[in-house]
C-alpha atoms as a PDB file:
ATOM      1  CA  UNK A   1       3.804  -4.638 -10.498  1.00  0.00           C
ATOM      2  CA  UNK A   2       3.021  -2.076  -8.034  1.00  0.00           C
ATOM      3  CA  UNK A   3       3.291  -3.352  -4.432  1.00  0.00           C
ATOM      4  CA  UNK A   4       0.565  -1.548  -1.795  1.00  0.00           C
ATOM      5  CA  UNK A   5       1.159  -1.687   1.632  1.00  0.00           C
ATOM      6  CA  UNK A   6      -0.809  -1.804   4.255  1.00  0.00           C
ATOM      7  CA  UNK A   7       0.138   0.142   7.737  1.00  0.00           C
ATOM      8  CA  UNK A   8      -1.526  -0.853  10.300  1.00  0.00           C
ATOM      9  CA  UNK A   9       0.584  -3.932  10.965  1.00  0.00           C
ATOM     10  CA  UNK A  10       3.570  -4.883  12.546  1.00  0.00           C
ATOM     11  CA  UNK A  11       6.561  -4.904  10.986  1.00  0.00           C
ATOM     12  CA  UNK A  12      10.359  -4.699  11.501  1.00  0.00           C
ATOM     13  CA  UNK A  13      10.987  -2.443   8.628  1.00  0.00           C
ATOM     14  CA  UNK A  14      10.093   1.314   8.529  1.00  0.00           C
ATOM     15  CA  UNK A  15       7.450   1.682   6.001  1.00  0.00           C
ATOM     16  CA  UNK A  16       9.557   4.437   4.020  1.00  0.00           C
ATOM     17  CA  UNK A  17      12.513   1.865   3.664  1.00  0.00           C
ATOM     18  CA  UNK A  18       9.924  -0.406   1.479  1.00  0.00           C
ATOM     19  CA  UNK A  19       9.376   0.022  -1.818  1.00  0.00           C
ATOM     20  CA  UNK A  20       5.323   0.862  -2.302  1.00  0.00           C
ATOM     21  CA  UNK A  21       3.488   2.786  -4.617  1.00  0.00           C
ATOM     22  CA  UNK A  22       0.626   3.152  -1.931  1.00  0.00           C
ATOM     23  CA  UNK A  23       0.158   2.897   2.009  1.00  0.00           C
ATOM     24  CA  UNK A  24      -3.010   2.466   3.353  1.00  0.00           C
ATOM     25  CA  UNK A  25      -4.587   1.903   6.812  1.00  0.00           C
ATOM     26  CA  UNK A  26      -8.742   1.220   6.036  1.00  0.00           C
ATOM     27  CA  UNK A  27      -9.445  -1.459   3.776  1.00  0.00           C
ATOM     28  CA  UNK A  28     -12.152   0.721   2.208  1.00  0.00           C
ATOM     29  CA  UNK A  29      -9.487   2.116   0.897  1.00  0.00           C
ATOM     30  CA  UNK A  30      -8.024  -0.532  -1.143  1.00  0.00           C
ATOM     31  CA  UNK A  31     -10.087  -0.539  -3.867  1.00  0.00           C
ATOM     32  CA  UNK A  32      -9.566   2.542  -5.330  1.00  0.00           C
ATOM     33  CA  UNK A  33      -5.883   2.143  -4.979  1.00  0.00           C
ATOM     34  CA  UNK A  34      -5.787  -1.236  -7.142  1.00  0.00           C
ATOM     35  CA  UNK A  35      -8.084   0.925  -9.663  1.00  0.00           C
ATOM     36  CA  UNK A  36      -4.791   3.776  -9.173  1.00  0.00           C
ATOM     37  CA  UNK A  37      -2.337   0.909  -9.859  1.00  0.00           C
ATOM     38  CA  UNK A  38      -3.735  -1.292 -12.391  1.00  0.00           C
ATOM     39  CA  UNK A  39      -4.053   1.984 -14.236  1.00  0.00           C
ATOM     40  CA  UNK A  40      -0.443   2.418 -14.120  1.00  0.00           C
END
């Protein structure tokens, strides 16, 4: 299942140590990236 991740939070983790298929910072974004990974 792809995992998308989103950025603008805090975490203790780098975001290029996690495993992702997407990043994104604006929830208008999201959307179109479940369309991108449900396509996968």
């Amino acid at each position: 299942m792809p995992f998308l991740i989103y950025s603008g939070g805090y975490r203790m983790t780098p975001i290029a140590d996690l495993p992702h298929h997407a990043a994104f910072d604006r929830f208008e974004d999201l959307n179109g990236l479940v369309d991108q990974a449900m396509a996968l």
